[in-house]
N, C-alpha and C. Protein backbone atom coordinates (compact mmCIF):
# COMPACT_ATOMS: atom_id res chain seq x y z
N UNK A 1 -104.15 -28.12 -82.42
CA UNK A 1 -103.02 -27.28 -82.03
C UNK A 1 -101.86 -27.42 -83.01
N UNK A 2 -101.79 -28.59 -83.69
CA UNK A 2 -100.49 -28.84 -84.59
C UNK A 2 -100.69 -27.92 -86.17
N UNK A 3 -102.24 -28.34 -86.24
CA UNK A 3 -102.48 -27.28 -87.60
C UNK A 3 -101.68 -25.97 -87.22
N UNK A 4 -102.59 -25.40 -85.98
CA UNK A 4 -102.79 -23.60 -85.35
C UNK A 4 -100.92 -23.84 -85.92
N UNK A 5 -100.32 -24.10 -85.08
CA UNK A 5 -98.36 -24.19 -84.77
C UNK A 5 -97.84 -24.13 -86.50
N UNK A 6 -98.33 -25.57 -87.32
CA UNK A 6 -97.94 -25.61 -88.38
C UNK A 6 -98.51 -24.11 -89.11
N UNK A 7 -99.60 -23.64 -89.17
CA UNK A 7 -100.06 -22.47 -90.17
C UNK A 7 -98.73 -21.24 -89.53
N UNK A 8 -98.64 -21.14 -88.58
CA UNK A 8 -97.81 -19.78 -87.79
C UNK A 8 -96.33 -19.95 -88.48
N UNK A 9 -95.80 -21.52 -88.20
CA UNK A 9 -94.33 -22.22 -88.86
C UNK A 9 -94.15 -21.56 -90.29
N UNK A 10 -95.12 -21.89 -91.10
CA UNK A 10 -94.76 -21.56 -92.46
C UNK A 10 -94.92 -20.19 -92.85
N UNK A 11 -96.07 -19.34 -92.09
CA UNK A 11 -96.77 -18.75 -92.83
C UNK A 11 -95.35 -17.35 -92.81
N UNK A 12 -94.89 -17.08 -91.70
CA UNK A 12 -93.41 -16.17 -91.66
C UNK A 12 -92.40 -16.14 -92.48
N UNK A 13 -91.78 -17.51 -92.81
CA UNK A 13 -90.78 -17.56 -94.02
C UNK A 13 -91.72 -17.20 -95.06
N UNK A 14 -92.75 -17.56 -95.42
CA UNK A 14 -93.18 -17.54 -96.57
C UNK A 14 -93.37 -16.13 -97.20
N UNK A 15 -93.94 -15.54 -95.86
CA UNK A 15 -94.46 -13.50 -96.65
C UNK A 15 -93.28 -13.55 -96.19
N UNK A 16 -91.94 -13.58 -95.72
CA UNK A 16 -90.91 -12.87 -96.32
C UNK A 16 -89.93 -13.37 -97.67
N UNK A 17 -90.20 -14.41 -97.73
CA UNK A 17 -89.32 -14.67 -99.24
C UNK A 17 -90.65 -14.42 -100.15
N UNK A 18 -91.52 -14.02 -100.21
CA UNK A 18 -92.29 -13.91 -101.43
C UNK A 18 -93.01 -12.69 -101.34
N UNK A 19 -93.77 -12.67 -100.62
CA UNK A 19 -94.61 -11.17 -100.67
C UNK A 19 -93.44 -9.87 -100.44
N UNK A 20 -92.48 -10.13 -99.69
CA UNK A 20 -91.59 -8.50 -99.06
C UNK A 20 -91.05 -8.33 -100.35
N UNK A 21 -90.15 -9.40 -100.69
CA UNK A 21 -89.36 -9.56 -101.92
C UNK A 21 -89.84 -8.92 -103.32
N UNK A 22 -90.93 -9.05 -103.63
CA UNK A 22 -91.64 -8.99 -104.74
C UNK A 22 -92.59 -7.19 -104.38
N UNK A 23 -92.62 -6.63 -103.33
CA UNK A 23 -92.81 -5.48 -103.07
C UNK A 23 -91.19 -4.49 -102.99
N UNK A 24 -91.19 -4.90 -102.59
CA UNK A 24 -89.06 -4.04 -101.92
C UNK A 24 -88.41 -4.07 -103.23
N UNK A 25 -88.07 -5.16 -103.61
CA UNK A 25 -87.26 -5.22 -104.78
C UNK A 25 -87.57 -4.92 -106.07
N UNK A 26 -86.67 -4.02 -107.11
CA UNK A 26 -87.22 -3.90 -108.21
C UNK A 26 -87.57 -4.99 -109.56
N UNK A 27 -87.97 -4.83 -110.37
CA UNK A 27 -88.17 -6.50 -111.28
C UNK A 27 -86.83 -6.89 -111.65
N UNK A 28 -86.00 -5.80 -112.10
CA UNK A 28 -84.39 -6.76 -112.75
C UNK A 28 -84.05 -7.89 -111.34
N UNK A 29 -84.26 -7.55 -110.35
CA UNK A 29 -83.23 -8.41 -109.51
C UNK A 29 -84.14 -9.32 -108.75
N UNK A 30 -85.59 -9.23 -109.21
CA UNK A 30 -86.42 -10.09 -108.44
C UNK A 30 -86.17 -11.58 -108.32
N UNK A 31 -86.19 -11.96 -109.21
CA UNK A 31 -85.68 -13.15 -109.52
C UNK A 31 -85.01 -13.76 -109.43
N UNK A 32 -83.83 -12.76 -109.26
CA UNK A 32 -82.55 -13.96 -108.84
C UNK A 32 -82.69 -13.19 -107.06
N UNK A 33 -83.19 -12.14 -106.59
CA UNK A 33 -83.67 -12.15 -105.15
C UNK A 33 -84.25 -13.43 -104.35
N UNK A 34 -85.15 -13.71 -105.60
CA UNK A 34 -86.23 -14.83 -104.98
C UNK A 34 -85.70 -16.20 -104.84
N UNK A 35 -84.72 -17.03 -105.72
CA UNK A 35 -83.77 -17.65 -105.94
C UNK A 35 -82.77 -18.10 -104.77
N UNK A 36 -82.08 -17.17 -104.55
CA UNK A 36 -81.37 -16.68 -103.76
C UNK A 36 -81.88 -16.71 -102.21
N UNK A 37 -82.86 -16.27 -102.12
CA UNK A 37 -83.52 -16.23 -100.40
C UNK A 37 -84.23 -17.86 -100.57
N UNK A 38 -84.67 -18.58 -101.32
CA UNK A 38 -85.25 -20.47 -101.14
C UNK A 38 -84.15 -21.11 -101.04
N UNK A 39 -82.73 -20.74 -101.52
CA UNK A 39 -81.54 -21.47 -101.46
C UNK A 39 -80.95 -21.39 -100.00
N UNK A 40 -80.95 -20.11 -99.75
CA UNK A 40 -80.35 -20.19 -98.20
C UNK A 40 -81.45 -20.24 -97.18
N UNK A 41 -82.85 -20.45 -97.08
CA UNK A 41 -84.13 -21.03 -96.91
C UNK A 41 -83.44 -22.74 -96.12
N UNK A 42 -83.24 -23.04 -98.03
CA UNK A 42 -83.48 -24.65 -97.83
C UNK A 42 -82.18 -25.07 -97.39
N UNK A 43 -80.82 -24.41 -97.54
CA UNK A 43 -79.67 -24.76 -96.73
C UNK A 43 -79.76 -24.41 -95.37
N UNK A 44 -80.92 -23.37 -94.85
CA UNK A 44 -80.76 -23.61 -93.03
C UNK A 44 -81.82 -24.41 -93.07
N UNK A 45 -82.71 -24.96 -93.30
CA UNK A 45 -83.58 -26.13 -93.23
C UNK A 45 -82.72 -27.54 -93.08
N UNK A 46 -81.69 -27.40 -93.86
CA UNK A 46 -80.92 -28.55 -93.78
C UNK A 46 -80.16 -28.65 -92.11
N UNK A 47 -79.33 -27.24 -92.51
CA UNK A 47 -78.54 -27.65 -91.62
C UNK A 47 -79.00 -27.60 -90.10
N UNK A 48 -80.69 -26.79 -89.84
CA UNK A 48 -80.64 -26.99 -88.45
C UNK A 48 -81.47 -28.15 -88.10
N UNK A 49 -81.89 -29.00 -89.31
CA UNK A 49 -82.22 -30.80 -89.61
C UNK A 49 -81.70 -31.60 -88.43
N UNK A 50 -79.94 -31.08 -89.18
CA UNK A 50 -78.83 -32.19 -88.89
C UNK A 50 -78.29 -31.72 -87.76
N UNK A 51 -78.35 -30.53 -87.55
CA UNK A 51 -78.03 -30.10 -86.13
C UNK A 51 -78.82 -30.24 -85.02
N UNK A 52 -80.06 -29.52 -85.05
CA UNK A 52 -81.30 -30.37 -84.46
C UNK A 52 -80.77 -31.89 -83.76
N UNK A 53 -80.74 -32.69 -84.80
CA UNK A 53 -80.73 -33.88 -84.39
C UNK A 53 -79.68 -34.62 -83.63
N UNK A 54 -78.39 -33.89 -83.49
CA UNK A 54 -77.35 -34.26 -83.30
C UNK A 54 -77.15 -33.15 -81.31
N UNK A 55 -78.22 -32.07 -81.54
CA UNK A 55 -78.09 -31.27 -80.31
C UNK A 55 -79.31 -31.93 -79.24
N UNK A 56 -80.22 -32.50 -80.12
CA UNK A 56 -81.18 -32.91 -78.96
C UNK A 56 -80.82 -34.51 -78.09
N UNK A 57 -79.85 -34.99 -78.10
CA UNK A 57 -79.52 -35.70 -77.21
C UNK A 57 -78.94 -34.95 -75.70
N UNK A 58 -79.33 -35.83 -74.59
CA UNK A 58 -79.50 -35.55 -73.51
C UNK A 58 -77.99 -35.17 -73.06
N UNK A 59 -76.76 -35.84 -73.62
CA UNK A 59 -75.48 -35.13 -73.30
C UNK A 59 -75.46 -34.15 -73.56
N UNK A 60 -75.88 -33.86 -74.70
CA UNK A 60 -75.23 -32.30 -75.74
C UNK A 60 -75.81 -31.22 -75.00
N UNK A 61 -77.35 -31.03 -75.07
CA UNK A 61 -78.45 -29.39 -74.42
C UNK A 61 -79.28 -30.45 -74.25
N UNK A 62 -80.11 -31.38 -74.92
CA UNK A 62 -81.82 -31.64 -75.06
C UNK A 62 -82.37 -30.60 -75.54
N UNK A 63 -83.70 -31.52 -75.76
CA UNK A 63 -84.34 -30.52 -76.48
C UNK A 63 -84.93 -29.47 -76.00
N UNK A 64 -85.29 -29.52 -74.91
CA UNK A 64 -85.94 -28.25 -74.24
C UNK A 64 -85.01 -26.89 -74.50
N UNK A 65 -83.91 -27.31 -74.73
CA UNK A 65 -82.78 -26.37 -74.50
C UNK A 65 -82.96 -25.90 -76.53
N UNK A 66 -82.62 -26.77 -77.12
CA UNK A 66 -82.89 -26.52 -78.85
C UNK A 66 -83.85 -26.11 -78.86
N UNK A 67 -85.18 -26.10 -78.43
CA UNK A 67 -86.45 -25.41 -78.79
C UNK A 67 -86.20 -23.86 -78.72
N UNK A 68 -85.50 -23.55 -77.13
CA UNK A 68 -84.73 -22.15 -77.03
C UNK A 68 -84.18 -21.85 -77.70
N UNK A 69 -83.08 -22.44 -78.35
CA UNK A 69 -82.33 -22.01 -79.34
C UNK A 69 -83.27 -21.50 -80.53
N UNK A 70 -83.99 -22.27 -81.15
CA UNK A 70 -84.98 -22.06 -82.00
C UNK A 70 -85.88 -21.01 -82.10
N UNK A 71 -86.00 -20.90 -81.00
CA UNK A 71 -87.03 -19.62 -80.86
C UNK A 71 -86.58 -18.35 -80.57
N UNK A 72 -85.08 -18.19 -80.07
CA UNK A 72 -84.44 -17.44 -80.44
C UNK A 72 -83.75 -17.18 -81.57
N UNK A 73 -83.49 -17.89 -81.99
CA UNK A 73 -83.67 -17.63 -84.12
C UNK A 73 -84.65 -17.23 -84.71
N UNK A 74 -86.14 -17.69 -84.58
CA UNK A 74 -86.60 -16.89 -84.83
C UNK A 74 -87.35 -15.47 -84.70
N UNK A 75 -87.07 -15.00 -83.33
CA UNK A 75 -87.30 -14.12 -82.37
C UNK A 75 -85.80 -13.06 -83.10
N UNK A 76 -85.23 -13.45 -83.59
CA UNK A 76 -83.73 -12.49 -84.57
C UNK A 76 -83.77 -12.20 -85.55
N UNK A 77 -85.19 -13.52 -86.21
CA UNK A 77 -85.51 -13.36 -87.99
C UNK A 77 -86.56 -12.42 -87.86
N UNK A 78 -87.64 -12.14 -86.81
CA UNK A 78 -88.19 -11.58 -86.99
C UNK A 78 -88.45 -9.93 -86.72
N UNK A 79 -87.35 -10.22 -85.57
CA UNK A 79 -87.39 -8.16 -85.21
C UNK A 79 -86.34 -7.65 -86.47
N UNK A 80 -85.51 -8.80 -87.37
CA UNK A 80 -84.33 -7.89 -88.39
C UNK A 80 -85.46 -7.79 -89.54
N UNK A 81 -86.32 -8.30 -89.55
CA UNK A 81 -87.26 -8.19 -90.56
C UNK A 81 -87.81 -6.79 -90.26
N UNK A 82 -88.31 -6.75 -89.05
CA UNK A 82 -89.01 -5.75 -88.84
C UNK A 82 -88.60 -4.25 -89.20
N UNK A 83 -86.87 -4.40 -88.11
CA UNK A 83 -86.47 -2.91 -88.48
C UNK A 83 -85.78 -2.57 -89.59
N UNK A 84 -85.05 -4.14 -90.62
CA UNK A 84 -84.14 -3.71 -92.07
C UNK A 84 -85.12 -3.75 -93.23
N UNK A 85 -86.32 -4.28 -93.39
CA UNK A 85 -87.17 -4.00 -94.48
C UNK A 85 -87.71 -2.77 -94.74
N UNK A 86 -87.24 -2.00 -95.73
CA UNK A 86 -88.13 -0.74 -95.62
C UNK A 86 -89.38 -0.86 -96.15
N UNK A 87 -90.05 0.26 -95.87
CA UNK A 87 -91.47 -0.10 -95.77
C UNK A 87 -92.18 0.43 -97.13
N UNK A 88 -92.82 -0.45 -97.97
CA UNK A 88 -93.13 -0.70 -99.37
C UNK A 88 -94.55 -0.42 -99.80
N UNK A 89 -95.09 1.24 -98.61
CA UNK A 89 -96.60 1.22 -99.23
C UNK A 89 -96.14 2.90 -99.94
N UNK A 90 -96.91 2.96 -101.03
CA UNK A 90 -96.74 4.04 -101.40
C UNK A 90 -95.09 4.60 -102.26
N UNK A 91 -94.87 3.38 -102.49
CA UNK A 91 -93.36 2.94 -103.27
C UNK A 91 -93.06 2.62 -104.40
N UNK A 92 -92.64 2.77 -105.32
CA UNK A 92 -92.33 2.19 -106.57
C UNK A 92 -90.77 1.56 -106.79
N UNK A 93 -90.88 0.21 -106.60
CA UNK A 93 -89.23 -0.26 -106.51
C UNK A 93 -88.43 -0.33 -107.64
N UNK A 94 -89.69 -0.37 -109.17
CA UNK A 94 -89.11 0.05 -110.55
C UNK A 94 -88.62 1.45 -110.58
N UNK A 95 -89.35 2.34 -110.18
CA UNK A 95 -88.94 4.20 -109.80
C UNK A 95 -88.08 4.60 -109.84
N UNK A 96 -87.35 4.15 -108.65
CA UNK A 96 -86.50 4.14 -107.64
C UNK A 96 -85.19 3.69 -107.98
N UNK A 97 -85.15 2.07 -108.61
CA UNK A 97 -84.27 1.37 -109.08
C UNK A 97 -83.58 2.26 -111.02
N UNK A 98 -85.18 2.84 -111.40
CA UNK A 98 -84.63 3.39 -112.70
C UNK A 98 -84.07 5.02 -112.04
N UNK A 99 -84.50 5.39 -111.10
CA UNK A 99 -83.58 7.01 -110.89
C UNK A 99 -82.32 7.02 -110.28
């Protein structure tokens, strides 16, 4: 069950900082796109680390209560994904970016 959980954990951030990015965006700005989305990646990695850790004591929420929180974060990352990405079949983002 921890694999199944861990493969689902990663596999979401990952096709969106790499696969959407690299379809949506044109090549001048890919790069510093890609850059740019692992930096603020690895700064909320940090900070919901240290927050995490500081909310799951039994005064503050517990954790049952942070897991909610959590899953409503990503239940926000994933429907803004859904409806602000436009959709990249039949697209040319060089095209587009040069007209």
């Amino acid at each position: 069950c921890l694999s199944f959980w861990q493969f689902f954990s990663n596999f979401s951030p990952n096709v969106t900082i790499s696969i959407i990015l690299a379809e949506v965006l044109p090549l001048r700005v890919r790069g510093f796109a890609h850059g740019l989305s692992a930096a603020v990646g690895e700064f909320g990695a940090v900070f919901s680390a240290l927050l995490s850790n500081w909310l799951t004591t039994p005064m503050v929420i517990g954790l049952a209560n942070v897991s909610w929180v959590f899953f409503a974060c990503n239940l926000m990352g994933a429907i803004s994904t859904y409806f602000l990405i436009p959709e990249s079949k039949n697209r040319d983002a060089d095209r587009i970016d040069f007209e």
